[in-house]
C-alpha atoms as a PDB file:
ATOM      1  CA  UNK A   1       6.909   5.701 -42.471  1.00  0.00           C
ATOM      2  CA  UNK A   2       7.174   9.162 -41.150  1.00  0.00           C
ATOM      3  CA  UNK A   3       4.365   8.566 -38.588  1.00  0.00           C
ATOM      4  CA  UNK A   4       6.271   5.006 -37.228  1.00  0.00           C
ATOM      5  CA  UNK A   5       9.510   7.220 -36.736  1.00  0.00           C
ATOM      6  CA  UNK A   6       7.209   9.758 -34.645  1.00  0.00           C
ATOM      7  CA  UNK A   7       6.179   7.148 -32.727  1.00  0.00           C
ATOM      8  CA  UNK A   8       9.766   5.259 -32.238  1.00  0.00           C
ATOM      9  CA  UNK A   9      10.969   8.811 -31.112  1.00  0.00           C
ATOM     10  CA  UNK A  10       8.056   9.100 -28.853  1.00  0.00           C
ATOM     11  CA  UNK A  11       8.828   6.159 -27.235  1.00  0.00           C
ATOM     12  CA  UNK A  12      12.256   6.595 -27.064  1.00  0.00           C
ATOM     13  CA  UNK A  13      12.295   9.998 -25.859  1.00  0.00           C
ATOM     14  CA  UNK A  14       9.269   9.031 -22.824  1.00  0.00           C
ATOM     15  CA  UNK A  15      11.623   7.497 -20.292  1.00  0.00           C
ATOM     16  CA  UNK A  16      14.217  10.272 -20.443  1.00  0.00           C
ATOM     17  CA  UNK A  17      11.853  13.040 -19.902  1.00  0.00           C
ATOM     18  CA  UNK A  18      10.498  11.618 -16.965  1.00  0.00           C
ATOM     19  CA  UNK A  19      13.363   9.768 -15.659  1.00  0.00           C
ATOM     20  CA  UNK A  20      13.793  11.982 -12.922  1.00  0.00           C
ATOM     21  CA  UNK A  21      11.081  11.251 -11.417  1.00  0.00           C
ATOM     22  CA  UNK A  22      12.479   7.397 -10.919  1.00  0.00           C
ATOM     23  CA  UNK A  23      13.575   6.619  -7.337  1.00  0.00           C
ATOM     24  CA  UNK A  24      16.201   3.531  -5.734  1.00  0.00           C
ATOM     25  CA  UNK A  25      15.098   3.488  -2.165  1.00  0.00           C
ATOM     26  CA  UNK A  26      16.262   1.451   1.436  1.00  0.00           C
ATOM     27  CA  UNK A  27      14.319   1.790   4.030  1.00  0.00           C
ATOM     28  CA  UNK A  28      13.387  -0.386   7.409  1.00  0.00           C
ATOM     29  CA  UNK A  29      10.539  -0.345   9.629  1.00  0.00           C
ATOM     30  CA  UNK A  30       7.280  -2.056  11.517  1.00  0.00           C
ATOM     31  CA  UNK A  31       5.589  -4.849  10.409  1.00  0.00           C
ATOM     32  CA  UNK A  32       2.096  -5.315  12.492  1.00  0.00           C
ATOM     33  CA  UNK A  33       0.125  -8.758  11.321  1.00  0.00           C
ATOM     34  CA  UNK A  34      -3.730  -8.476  11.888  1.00  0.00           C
ATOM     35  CA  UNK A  35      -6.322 -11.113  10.905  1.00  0.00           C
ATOM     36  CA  UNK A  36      -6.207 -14.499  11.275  1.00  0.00           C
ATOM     37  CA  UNK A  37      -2.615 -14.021  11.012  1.00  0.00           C
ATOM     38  CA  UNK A  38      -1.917 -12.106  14.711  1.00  0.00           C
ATOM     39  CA  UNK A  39      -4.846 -14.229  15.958  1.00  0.00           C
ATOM     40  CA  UNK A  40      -4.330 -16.525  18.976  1.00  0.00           C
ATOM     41  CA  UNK A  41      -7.941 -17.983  19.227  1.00  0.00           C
ATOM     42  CA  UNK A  42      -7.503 -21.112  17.341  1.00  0.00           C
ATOM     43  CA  UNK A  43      -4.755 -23.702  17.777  1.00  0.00           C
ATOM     44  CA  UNK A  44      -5.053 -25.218  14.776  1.00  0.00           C
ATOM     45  CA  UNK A  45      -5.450 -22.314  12.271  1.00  0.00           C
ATOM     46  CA  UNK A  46      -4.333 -18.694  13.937  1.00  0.00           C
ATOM     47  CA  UNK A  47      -0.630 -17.185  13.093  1.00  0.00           C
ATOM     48  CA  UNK A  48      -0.075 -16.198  16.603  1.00  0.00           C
ATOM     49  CA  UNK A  49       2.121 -13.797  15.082  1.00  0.00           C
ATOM     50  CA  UNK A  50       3.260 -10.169  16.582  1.00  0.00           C
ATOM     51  CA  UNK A  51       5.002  -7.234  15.620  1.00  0.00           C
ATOM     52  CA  UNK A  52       8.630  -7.344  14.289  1.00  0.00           C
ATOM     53  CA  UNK A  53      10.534  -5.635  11.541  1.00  0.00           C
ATOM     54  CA  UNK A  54      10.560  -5.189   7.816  1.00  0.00           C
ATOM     55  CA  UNK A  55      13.671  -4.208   5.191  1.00  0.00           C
ATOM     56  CA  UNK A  56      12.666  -2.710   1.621  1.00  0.00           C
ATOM     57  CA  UNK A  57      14.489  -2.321  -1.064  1.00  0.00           C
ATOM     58  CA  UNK A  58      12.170  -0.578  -3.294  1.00  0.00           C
ATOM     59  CA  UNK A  59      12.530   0.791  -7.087  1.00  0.00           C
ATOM     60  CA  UNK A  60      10.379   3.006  -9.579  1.00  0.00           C
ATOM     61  CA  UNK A  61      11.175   3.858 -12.910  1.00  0.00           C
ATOM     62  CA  UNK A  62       8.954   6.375 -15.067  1.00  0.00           C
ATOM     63  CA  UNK A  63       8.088   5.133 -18.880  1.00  0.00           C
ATOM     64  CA  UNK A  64       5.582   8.274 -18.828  1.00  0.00           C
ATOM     65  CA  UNK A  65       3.810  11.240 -17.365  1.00  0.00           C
ATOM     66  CA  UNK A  66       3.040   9.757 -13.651  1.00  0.00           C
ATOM     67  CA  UNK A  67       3.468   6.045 -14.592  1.00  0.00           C
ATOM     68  CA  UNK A  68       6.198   3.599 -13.872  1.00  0.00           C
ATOM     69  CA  UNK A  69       7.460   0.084 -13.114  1.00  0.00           C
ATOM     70  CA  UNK A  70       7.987  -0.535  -9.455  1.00  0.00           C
ATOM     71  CA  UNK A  71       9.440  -3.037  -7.912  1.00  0.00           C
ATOM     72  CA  UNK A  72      10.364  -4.335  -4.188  1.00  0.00           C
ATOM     73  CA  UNK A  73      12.352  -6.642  -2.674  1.00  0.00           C
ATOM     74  CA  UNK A  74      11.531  -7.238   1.370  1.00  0.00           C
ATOM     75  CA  UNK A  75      12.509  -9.276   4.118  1.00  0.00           C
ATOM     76  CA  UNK A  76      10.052  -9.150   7.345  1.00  0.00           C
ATOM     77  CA  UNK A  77       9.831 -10.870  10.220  1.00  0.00           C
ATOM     78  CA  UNK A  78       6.755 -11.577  12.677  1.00  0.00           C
ATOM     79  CA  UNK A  79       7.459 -12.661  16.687  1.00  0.00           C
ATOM     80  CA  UNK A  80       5.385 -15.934  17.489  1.00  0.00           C
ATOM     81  CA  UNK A  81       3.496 -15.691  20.914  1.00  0.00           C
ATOM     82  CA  UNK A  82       4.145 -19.015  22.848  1.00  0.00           C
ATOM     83  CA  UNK A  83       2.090 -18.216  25.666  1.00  0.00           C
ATOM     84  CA  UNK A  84      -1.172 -17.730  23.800  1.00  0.00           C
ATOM     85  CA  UNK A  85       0.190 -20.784  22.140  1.00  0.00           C
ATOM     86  CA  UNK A  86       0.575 -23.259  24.834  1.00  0.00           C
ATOM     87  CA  UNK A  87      -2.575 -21.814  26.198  1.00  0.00           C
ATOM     88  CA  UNK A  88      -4.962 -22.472  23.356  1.00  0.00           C
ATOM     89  CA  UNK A  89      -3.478 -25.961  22.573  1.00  0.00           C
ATOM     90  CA  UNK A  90      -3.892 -27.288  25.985  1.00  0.00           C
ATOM     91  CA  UNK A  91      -7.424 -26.290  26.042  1.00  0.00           C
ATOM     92  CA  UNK A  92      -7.684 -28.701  22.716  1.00  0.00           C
ATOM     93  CA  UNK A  93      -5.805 -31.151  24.107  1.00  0.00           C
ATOM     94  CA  UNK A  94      -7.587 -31.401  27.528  1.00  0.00           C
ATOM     95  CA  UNK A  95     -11.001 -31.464  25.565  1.00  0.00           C
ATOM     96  CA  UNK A  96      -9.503 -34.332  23.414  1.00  0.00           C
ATOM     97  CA  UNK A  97      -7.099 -36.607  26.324  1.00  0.00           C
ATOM     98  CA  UNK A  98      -9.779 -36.193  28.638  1.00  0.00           C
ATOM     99  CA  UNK A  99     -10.664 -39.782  28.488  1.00  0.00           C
ATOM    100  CA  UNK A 100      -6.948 -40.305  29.981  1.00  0.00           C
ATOM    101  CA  UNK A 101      -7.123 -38.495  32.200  1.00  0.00           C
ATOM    102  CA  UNK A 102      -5.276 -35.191  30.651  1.00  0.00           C
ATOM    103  CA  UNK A 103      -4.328 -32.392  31.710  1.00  0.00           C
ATOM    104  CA  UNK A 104      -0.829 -33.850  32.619  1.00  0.00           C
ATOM    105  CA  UNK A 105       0.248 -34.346  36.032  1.00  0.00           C
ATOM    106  CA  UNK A 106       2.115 -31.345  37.740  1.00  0.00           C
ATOM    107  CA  UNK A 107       5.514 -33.371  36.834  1.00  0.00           C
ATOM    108  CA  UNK A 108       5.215 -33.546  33.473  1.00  0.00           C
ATOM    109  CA  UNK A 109       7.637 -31.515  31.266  1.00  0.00           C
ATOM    110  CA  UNK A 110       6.680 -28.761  28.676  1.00  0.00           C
ATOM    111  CA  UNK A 111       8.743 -27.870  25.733  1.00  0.00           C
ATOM    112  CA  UNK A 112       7.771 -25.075  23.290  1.00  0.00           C
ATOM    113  CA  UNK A 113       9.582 -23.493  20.332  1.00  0.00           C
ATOM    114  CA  UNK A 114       8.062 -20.974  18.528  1.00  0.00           C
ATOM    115  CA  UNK A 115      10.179 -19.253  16.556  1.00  0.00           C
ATOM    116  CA  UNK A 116       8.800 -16.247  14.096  1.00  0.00           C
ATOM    117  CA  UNK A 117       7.073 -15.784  11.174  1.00  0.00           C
ATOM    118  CA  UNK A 118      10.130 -14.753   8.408  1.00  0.00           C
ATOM    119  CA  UNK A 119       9.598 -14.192   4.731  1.00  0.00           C
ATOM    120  CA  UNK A 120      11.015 -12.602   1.067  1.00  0.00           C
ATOM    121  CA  UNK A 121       9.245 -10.622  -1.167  1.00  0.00           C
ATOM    122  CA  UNK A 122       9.912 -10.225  -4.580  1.00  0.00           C
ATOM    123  CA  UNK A 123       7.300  -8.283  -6.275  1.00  0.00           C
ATOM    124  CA  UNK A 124       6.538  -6.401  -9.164  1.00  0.00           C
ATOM    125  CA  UNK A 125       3.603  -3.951 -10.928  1.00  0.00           C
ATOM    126  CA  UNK A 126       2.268  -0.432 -11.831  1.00  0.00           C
ATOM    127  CA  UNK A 127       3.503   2.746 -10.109  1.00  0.00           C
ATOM    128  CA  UNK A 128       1.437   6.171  -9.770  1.00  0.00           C
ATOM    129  CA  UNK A 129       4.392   8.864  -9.266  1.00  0.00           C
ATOM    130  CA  UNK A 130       2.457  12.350  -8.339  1.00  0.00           C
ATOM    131  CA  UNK A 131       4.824  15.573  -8.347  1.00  0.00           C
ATOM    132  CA  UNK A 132       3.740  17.958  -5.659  1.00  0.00           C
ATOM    133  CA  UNK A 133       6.367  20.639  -5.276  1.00  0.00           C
ATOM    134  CA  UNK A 134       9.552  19.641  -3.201  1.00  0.00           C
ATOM    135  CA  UNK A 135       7.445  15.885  -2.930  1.00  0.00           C
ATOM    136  CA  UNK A 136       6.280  13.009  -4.757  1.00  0.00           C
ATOM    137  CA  UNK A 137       3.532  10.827  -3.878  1.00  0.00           C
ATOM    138  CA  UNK A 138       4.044   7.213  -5.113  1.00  0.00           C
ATOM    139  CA  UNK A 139       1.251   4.347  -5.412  1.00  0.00           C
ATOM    140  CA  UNK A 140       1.609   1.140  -6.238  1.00  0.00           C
ATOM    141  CA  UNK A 141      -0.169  -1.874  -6.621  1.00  0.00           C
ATOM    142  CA  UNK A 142       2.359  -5.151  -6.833  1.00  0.00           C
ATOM    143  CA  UNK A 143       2.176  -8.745  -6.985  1.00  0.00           C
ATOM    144  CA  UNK A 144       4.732 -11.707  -7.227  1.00  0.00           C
ATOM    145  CA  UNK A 145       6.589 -14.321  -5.238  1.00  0.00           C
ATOM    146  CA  UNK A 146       6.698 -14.728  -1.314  1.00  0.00           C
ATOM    147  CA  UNK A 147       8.978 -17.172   0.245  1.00  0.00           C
ATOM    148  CA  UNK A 148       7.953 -18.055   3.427  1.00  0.00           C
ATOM    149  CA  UNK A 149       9.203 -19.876   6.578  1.00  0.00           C
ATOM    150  CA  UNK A 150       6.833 -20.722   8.982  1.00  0.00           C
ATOM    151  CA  UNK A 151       7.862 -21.100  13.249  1.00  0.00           C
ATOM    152  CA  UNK A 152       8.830 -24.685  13.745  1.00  0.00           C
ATOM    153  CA  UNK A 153       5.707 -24.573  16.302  1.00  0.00           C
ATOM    154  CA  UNK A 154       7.130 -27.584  18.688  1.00  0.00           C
ATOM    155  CA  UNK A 155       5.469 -28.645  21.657  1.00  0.00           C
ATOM    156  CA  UNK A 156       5.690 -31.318  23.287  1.00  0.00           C
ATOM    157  CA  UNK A 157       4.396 -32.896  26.513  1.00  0.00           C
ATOM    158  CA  UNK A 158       6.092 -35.740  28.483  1.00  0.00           C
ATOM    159  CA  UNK A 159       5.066 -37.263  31.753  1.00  0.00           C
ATOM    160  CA  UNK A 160       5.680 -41.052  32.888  1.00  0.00           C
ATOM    161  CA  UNK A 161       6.501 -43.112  29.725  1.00  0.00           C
ATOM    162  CA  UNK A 162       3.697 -40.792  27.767  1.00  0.00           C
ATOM    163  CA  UNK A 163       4.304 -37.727  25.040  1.00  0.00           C
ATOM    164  CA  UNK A 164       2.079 -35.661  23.027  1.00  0.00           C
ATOM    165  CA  UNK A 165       4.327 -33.957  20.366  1.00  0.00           C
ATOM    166  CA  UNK A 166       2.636 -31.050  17.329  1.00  0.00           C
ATOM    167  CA  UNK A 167       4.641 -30.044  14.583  1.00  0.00           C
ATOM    168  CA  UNK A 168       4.149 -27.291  12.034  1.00  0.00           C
ATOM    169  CA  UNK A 169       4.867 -27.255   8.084  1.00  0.00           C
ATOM    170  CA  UNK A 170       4.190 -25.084   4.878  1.00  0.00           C
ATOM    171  CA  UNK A 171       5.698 -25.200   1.336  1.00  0.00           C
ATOM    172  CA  UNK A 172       8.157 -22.620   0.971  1.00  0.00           C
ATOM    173  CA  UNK A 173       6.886 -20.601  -2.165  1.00  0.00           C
ATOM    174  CA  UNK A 174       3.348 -19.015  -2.534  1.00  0.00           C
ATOM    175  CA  UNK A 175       1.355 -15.879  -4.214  1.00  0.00           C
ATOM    176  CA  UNK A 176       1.510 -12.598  -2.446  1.00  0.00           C
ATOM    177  CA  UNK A 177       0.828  -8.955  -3.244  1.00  0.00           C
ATOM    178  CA  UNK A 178       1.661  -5.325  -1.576  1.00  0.00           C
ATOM    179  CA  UNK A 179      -0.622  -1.947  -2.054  1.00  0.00           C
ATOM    180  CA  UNK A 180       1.227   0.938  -1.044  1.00  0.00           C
ATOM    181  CA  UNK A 181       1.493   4.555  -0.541  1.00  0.00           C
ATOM    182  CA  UNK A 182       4.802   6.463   0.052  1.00  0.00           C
ATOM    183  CA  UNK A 183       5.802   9.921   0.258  1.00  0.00           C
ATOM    184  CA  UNK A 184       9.409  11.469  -0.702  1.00  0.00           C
ATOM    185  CA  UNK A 185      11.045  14.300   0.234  1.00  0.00           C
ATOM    186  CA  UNK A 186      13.426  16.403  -0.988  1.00  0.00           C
ATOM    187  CA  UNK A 187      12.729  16.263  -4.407  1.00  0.00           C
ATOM    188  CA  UNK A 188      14.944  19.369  -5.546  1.00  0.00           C
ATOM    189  CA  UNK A 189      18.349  17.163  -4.722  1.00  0.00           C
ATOM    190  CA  UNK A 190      19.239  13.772  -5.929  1.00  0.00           C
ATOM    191  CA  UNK A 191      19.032  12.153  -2.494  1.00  0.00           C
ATOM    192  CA  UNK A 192      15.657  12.353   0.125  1.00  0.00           C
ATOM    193  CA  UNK A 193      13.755  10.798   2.634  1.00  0.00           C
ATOM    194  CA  UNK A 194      10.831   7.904   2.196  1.00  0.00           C
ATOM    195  CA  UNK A 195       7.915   7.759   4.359  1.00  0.00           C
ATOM    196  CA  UNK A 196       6.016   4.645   3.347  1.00  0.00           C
ATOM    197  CA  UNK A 197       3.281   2.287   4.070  1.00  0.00           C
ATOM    198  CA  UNK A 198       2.020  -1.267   2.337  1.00  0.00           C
ATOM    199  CA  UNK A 199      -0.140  -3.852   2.758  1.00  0.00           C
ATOM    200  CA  UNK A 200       0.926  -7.203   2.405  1.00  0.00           C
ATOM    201  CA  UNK A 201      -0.932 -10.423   1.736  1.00  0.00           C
ATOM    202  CA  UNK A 202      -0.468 -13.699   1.132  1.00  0.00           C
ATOM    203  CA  UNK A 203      -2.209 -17.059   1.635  1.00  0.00           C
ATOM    204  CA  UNK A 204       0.402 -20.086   2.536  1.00  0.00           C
ATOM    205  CA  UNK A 205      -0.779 -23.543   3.189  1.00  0.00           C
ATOM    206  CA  UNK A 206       0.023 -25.048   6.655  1.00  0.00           C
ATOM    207  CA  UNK A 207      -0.075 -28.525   8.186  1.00  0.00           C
ATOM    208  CA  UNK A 208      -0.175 -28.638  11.577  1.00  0.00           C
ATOM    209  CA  UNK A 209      -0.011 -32.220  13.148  1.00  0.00           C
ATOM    210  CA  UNK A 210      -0.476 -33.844  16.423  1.00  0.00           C
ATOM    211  CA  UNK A 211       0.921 -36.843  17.965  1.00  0.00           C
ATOM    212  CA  UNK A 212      -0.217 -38.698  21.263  1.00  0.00           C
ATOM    213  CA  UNK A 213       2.644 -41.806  22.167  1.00  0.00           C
ATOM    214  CA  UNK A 214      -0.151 -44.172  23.721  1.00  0.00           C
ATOM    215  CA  UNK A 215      -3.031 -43.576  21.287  1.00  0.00           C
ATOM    216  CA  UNK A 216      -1.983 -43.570  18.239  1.00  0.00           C
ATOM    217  CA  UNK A 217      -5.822 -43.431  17.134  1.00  0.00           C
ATOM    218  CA  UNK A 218      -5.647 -39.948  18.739  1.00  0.00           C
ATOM    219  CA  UNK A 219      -3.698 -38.405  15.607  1.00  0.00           C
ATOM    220  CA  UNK A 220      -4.806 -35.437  14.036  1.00  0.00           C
ATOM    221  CA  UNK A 221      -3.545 -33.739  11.079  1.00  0.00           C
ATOM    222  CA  UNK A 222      -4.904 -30.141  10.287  1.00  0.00           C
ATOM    223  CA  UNK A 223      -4.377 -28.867   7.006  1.00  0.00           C
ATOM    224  CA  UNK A 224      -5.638 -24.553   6.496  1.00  0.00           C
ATOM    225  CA  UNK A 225      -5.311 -21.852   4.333  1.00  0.00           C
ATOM    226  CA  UNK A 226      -3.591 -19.269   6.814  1.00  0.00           C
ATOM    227  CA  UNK A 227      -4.272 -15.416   5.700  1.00  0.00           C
ATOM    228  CA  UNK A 228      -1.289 -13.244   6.277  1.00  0.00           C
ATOM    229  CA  UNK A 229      -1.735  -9.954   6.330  1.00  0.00           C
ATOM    230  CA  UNK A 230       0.574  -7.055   8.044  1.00  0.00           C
ATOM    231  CA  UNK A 231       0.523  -3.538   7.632  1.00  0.00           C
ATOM    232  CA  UNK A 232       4.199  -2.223   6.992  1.00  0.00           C
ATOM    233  CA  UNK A 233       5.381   1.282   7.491  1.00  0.00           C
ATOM    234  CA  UNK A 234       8.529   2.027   6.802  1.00  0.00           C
ATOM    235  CA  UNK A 235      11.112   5.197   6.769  1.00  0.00           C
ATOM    236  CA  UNK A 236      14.562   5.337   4.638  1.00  0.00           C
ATOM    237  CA  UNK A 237      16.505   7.051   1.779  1.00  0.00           C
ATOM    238  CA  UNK A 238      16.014   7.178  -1.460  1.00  0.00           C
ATOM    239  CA  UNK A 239      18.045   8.318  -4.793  1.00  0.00           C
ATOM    240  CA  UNK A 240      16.165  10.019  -7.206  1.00  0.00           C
ATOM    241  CA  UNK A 241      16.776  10.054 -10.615  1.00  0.00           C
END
């Protein structure tokens, strides 16, 4: 009995010795895709996506020496490049519609929107808190729920009574995870500053599908795996505690 009260009071006692090493933290920053995910080499499975911004709303809080639950909460965003766009997908199409004689005369109308890559993180997992001095050094390592939505990705082609039309989808919830380092300062006060940076992944399923008005024959329906991955470095406040 004496030993399970030790322990109780261990327990107990863990999260209060070390609480102040426990952090709320805002911060905003870069978000730079890479992979198959910036790529613009493939119409029918690259992101196209460029840089943009990301929002963090991160948390930490210590159970024991150097060890805590962290937790984040992001929005980013990721710019979709319509030029490389309509430039890979007429390649395709020409290679496909050259039977008909495609490219499109110099009449025909282009339409393209794009969009951008936006998604919410919520995520959850270890935390490495490292006291050095006036700083702490935080790593984590957390996994959970993205929610993504993809650029609508129209285009469509019209000339004479013809019209080639491609359309993008993806289901709205999938797996992702963040690895991260981040550095605060300031530790002596109860506010500081956050330097961080993450990796983010996830692996949504897309459909992209194609249209032609005349040959309906000449459908095609592309179903990937699309690999996003951004680095995201990030500066803001944070409340220590």
């Amino acid at each position: 009995m004496k030993r399970l009260f030790v322990i109780l009071t261990i327990l107990v006692l863990c999260p209060a010795l070390y609480a102040q090493d426990s952090f709320l933290g805002l911060s905003m920053g870069a978000s730079f895709p890479f992979g198959d995910y910036a790529s613009g080499d493939d119409a029918f499975s690259s992101g196209y996506a460029g840089t943009n911004f990301v929002l963090n709303f991160d948390a930490s809080y210590v159970v024991a020496p150097y060890i805590g639950i962290g937790a984040t909460f992001s929005f980013g965003s990721n710019y979709a490049d319509e030029d490389a766009l309509k430039k890979t997908l007429l390649t395709d199409l020409d290679e496909r519609y050259s039977q008909i004689n495609f490219p499109a005369p110099e009449d025909a109308e282009f339409n393209i929107t794009m969009g951008k890559w936006t998604y919410i993180n919520l995520m959850v997992g270890p935390n490495i808190s490292i006291p050095l001095n006036v700083i702490h050094l935080d790593l984590r390592a957390l996994a959970g729920i993205t929610f993504l939505t993809p650029p609508e990705r129209e285009v469509e082609i019209t000339w004479t009574e013809d019209e080639i039309f491609t359309s993008q989808s993806s289901q709205l919830i999938h797996f992702g995870y963040v690895l991260g380092a981040g550095i605060r300062f300031g530790m002596r006060g109860a506010t500081g500053i956050r330097i961080a940076a993450d990796y983010f992944s996830s692996k949504p399923a897309m459909k992209i599908k194609t249209d032609h008005l005349l040959i309906p024959e000449k459908e095609k329906v592309v179903e990937f795996d699309l690999p996003m991955q951004a680095l995201h470095v990030t500066l803001g406040l944070c409340f220590n505690f």
